[in-house]
Structures are given as structure tokens and as C-alpha cells.
Protein backbone atom coordinates (compact mmCIF):
# COMPACT_ATOMS: atom_id res chain seq x y z
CA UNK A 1 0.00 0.00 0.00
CA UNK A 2 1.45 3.45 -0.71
CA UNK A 3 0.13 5.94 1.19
CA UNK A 4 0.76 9.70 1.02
CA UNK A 5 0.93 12.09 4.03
CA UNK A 6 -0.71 15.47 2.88
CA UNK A 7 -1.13 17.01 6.69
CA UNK A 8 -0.36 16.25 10.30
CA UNK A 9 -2.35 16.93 13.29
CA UNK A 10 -0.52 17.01 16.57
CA UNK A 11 -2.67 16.29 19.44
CA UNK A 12 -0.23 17.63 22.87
CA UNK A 13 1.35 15.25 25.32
CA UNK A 14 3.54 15.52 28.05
CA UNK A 15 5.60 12.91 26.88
CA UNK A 16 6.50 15.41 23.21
CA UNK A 17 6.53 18.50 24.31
CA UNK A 18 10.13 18.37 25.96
CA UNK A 19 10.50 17.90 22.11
CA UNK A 20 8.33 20.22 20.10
CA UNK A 21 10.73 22.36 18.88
CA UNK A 22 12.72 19.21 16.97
CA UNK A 23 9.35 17.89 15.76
CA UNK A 24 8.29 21.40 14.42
CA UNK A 25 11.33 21.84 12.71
CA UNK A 26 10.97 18.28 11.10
CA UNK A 27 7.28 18.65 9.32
CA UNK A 28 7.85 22.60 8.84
CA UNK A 29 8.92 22.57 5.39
CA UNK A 30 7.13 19.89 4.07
CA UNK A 31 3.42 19.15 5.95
CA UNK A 32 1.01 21.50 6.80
CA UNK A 33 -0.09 20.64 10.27
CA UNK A 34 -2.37 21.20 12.65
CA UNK A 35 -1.81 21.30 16.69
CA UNK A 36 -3.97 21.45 19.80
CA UNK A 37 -1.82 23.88 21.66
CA UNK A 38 -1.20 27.39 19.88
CA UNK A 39 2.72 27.35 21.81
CA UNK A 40 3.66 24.68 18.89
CA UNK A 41 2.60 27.30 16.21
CA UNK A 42 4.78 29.77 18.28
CA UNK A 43 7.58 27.34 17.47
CA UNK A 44 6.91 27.20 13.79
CA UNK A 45 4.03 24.99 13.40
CA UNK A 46 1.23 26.38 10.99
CA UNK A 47 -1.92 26.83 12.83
CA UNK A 48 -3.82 25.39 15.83
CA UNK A 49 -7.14 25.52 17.41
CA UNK A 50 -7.56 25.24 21.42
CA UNK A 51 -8.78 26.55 24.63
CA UNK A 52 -7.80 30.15 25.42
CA UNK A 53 -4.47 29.70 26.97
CA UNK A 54 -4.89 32.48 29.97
CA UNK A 55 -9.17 31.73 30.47
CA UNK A 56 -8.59 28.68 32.72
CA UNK A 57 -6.04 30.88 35.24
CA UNK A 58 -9.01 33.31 35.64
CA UNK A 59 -11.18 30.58 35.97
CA UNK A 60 -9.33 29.44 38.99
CA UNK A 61 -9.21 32.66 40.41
CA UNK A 62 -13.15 32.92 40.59
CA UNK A 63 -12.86 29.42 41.95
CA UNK A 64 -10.54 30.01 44.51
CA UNK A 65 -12.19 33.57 45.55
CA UNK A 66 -14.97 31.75 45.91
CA UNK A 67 -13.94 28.97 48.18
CA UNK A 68 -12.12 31.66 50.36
CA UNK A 69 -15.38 32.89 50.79
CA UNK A 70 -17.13 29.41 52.47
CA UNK A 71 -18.15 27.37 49.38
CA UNK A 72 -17.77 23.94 49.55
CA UNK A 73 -15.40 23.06 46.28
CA UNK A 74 -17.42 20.36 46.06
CA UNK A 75 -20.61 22.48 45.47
CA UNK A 76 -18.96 24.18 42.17
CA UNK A 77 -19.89 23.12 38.91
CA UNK A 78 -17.47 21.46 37.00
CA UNK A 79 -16.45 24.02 33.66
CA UNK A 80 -15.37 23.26 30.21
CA UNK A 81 -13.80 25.85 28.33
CA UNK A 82 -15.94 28.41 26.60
CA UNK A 83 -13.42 30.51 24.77
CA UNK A 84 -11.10 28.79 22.07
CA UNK A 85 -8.07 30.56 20.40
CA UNK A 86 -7.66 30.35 16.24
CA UNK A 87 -3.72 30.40 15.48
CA UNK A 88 -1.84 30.53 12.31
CA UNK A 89 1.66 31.45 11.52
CA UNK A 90 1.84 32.76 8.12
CA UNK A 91 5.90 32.08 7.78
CA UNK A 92 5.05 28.55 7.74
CA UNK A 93 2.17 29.06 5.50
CA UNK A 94 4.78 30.52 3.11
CA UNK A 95 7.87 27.83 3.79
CA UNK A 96 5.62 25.12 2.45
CA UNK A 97 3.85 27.08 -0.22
CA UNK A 98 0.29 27.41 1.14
CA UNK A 99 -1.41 30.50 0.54
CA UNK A 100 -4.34 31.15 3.27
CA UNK A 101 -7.34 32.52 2.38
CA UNK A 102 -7.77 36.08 3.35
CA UNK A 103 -11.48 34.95 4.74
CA UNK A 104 -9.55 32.36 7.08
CA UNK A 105 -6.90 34.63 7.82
CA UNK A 106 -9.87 37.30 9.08
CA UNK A 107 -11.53 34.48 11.31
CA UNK A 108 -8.18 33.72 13.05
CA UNK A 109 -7.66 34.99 16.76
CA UNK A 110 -3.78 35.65 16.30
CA UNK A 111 -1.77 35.69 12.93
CA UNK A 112 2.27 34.86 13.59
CA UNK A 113 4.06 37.18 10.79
């Protein structure tokens, strides 16, 4: 069977993240990709979609006002993220040859120049 890789989606783990600068540099210039933590699009990745990176820390500090204040931790509600973060680093973009749409470039949260 020959198979062809046309993209990559990175999914974060603590066990390759002590590497993500190595595995950026590796797909780069060849695969677009696609992570679940915008920091690997800091380090050269092309774009990723993911929970706000500073919401939870505020989250907390409702949380932990809160608790200061008498509640019971286990009488809060249990949260999911609500606000998500749209990366894309256009250097990549242009390393590999893939010209994004102006329309997706206008729906992105940050663009990396």
C-alpha cells in the first residue's frame, strides 16, 4: 500500500513536548499541520485551534475567591472551556507554499508574521 501524508495533526502530550521544537522543525517545510496547543505554532508549526491559553487561570481565580469565601469546592460546577483561540503562523504558510485565504486569515484569533 502506498500511502501519502498530505497534513499532520498534533494532538499535545507531556511525553513530546520536551520535544516540540525538533518535531516542528521536522514537518515545517514539508506538511502543513495542525496542533492542539497554539505554543507549537509559536515554534513554527502552521496553525492550531484550542482553549484560550490564559481563560482557565481566571477561571481558577473565581474558583478560589470563591472557596475563600465558604463554598464547599465540592458544590462548584465542573467548567469546560468556553473561549477557544484560532492560530496561524503565516511564515510557515509561506515555507511550504500554502497560501491562506484572506477569509480564514480574518476568522483567526492571532496571525504569527
Amino acid at each position: 500500500m502506498n500511502a501519502q501524508v498530505n497534513g499532520l495533526v498534533i494532538i499535545g502530550h507531556s511525553l513530546i513536548n520536551p520535544y516540540r521544537n525538533q518535531i516542528v522543525l521536522a514537518i515545517k517545510n514539508s506538511l502543513p499541520s495542525m496542533f492542539a496547543v497554539a505554543a507549537w505554532v509559536e515554534s513554527g508549526g502552521l496553525m492550531s485551534y484550542s482553549p484560550s491559553d490564559t481563560e482557565p487561570f481566571r477561571r481558577v481565580a473565581t474558583y478560589a475567591d470563591k472557596i475563600l469565601k465558604g463554598t464547599k469546592a465540592a458544590d462548584l460546577p465542573v467548567e469546560q472551556p468556553t473561549k477557544f483561540e484560532f492560530v496561524i503562523n503565516i511564515k510557515t504558510a509561506k515555507q511550504i507554499g500554502l497560501s491562506i485565504p484572506p477569509n480564514v486569515l480574518a476568522r483567526a484569533d492571532r496571525v504569527i508574521r
